[in-house]
N, C-alpha and C. Protein backbone atom coordinates (compact mmCIF):
# COMPACT_ATOMS: atom_id res chain seq x y z
N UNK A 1 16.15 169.28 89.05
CA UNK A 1 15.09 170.27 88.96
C UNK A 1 15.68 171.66 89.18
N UNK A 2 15.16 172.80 88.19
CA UNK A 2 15.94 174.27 88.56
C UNK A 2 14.82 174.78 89.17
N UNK A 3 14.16 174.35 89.89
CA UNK A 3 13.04 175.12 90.89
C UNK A 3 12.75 176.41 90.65
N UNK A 4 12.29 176.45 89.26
CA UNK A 4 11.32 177.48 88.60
C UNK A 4 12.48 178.49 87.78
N UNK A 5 13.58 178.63 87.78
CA UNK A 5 14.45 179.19 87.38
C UNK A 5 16.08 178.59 87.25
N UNK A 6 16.18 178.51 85.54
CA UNK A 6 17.18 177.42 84.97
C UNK A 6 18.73 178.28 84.96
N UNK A 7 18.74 179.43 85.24
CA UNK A 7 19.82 180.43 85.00
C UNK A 7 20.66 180.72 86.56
N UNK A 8 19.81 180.99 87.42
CA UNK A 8 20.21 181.62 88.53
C UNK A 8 20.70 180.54 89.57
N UNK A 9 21.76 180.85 90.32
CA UNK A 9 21.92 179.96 91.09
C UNK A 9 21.16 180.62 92.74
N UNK A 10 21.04 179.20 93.14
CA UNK A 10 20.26 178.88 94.33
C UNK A 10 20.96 178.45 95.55
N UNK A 11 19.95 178.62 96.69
CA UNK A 11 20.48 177.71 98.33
C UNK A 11 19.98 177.47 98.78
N UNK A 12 19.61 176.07 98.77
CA UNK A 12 18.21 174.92 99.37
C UNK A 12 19.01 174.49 100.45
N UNK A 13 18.32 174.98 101.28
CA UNK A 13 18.31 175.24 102.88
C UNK A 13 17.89 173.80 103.58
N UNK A 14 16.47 173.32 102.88
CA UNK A 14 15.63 172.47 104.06
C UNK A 14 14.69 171.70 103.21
N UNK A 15 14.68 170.74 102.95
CA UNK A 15 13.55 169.77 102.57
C UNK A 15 12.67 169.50 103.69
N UNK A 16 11.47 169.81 103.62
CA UNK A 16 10.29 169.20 104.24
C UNK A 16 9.39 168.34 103.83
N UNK A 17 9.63 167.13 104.74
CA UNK A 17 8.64 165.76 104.43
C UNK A 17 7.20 165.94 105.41
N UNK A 18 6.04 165.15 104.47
CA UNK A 18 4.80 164.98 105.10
C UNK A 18 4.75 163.73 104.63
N UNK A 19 4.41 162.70 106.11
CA UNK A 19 4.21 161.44 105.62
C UNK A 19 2.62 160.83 106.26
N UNK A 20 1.89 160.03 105.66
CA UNK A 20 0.50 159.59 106.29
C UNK A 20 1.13 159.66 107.79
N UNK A 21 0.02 159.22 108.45
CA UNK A 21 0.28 158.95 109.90
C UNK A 21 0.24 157.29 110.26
N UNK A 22 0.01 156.16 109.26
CA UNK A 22 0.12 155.15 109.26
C UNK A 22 1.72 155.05 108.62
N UNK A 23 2.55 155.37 108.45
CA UNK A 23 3.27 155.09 107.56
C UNK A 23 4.47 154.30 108.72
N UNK A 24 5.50 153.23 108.19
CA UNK A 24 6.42 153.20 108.68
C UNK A 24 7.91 152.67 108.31
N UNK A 25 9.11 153.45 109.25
CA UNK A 25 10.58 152.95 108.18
C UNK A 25 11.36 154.08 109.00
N UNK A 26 12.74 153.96 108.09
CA UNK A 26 13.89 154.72 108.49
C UNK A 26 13.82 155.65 107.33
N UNK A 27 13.91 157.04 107.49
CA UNK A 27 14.40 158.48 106.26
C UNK A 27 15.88 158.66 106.41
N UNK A 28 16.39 158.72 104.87
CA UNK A 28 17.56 159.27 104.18
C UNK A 28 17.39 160.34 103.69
N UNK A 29 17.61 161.68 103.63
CA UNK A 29 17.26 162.26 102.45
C UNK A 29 18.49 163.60 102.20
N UNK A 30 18.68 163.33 100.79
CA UNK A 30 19.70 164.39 100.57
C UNK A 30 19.95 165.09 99.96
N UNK A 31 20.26 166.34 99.21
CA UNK A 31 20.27 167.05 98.20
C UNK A 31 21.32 167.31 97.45
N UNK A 32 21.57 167.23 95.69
CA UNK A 32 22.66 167.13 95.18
C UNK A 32 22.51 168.29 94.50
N UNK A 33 24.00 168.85 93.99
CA UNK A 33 23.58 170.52 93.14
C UNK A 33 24.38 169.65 91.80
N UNK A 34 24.39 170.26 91.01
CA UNK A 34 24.64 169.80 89.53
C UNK A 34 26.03 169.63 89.19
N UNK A 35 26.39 170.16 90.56
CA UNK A 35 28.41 169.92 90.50
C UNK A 35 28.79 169.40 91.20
N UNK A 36 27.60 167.98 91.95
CA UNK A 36 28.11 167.27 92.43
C UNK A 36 28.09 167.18 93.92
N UNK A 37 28.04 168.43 94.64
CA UNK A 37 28.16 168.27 95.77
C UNK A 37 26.66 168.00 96.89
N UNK A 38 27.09 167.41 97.65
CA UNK A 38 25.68 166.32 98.53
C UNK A 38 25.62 167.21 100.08
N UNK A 39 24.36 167.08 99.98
CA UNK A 39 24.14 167.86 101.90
C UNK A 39 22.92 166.87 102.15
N UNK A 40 22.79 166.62 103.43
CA UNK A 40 21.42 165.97 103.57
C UNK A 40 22.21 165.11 104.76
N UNK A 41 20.45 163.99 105.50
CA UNK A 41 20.98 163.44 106.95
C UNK A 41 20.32 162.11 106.75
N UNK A 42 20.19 161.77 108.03
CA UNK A 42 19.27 160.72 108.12
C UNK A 42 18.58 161.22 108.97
N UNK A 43 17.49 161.04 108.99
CA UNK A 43 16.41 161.46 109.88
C UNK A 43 15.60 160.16 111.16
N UNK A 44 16.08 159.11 110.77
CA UNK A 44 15.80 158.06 111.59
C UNK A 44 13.87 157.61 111.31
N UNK A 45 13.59 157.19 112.44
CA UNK A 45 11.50 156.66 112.18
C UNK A 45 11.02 157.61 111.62
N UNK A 46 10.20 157.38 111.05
CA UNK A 46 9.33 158.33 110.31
C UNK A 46 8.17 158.68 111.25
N UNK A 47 8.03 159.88 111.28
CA UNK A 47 6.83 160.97 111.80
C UNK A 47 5.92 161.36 110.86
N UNK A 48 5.36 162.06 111.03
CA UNK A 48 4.21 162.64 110.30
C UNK A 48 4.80 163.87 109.39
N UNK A 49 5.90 164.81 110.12
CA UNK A 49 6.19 165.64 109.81
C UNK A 49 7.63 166.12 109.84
N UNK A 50 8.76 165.98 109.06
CA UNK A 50 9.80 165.69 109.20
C UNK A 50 11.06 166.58 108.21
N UNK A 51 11.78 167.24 108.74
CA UNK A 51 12.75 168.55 108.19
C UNK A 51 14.23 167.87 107.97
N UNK A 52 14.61 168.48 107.23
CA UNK A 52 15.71 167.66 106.80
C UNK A 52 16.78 168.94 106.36
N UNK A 53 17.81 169.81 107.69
CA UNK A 53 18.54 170.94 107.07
C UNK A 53 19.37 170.39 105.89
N UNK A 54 19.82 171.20 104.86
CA UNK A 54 20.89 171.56 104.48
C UNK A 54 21.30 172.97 103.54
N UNK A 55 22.59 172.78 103.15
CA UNK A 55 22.99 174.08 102.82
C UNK A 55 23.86 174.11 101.60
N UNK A 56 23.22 173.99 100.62
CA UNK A 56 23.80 173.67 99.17
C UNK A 56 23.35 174.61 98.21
N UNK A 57 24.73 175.20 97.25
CA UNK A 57 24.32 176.43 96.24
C UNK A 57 24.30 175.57 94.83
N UNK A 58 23.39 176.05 94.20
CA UNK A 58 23.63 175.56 92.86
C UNK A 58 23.08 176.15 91.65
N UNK A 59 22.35 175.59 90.32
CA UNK A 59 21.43 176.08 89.78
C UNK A 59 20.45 174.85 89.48
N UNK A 60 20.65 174.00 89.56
CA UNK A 60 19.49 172.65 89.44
C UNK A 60 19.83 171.79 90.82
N UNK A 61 19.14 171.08 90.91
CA UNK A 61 19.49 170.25 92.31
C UNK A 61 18.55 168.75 92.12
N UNK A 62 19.06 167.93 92.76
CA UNK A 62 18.70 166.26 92.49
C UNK A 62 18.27 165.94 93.80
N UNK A 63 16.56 165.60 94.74
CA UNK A 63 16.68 164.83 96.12
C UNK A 63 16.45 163.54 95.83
N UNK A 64 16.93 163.35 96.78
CA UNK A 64 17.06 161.89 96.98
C UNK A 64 16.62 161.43 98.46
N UNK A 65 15.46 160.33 98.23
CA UNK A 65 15.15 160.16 99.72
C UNK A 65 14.83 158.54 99.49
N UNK A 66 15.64 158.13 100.46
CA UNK A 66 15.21 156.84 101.12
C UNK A 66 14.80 156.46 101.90
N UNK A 67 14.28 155.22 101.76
CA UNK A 67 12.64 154.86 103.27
C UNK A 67 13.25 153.39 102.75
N UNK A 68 13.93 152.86 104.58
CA UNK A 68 14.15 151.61 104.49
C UNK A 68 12.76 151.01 105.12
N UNK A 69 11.91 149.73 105.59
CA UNK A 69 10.88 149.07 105.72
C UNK A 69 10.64 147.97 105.46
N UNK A 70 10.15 147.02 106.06
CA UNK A 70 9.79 146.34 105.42
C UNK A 70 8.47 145.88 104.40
N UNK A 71 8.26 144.89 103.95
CA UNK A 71 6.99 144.35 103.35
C UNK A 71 5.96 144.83 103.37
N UNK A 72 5.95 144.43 104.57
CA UNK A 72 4.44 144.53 105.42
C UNK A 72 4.23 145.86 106.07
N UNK A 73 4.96 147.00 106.05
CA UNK A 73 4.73 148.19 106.79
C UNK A 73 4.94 149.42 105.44
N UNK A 74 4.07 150.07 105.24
CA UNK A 74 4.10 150.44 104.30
C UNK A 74 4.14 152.50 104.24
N UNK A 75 4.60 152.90 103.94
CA UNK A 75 4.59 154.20 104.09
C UNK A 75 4.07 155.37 102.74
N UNK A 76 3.90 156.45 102.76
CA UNK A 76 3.20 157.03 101.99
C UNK A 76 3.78 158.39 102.50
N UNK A 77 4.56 159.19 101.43
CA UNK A 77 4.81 160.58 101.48
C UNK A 77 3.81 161.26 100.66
N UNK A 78 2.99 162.43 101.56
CA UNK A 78 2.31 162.98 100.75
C UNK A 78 2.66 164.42 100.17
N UNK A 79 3.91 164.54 100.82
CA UNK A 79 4.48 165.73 100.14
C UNK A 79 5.39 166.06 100.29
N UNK A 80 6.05 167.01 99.58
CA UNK A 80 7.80 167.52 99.72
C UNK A 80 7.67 168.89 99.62
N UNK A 81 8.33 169.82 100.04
CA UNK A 81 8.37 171.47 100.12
C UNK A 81 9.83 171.27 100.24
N UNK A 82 10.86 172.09 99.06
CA UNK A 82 11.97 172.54 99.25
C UNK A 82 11.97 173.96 99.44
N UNK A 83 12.53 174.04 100.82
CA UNK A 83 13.43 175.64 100.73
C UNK A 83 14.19 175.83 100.71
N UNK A 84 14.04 176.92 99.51
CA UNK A 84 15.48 177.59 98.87
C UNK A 84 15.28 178.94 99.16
N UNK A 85 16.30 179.65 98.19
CA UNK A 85 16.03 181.13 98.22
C UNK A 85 17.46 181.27 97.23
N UNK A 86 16.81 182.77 95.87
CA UNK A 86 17.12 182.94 95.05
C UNK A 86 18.43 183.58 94.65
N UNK A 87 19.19 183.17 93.94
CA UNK A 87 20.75 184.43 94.21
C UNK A 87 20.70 185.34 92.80
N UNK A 88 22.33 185.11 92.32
CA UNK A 88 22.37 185.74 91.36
C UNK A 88 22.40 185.31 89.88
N UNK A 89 22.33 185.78 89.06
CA UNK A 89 22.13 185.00 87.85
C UNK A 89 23.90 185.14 87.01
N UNK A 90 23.61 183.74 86.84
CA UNK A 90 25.07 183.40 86.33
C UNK A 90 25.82 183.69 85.05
């Protein structure tokens, strides 16, 4: 995704997760820039409300989030907010 702008490169700082308040599991989550390079953590149980630093320049970027769980426990992200902030155009 070039998060609204396909030219300029970027620096996504922080993914922010919102998950139900029933939800349950382990968070992965990480961010890739288009040349490859990966930032991101594990975040461990899932909360309601959950930040995930990193510090990656790019001009498109790939997240990736995993929720280990089982079967029977089921979880629900109801949203994602990446922050970035804009540089220069390439």
């Amino acid at each position: 995704m070039p998060l609204g702008d396909e030219h300029s490169e970027k620096q996504v700082h922080s993914v922010h997760l919102t998950f139900s308040s029933n939800s349950t599991g382990r968070v992965w989550a990480y961010v890739e820039s288009d040349e490859g390079l990966v930032s991101g953590q594990y975040k461990g149980t899932i909360t309601q409300k959950m930040k995930v630093f990193t510090n990656i320049r790019g001009v498109r970027f790939r997240v990736r989030l995993f929720v280990v769980t089982s079967e029977g426990h089921p979880w629900n992200l109801r949203e994602m907010v990446i922050g970035h902030l804009a540089g220069t155009t390439t």
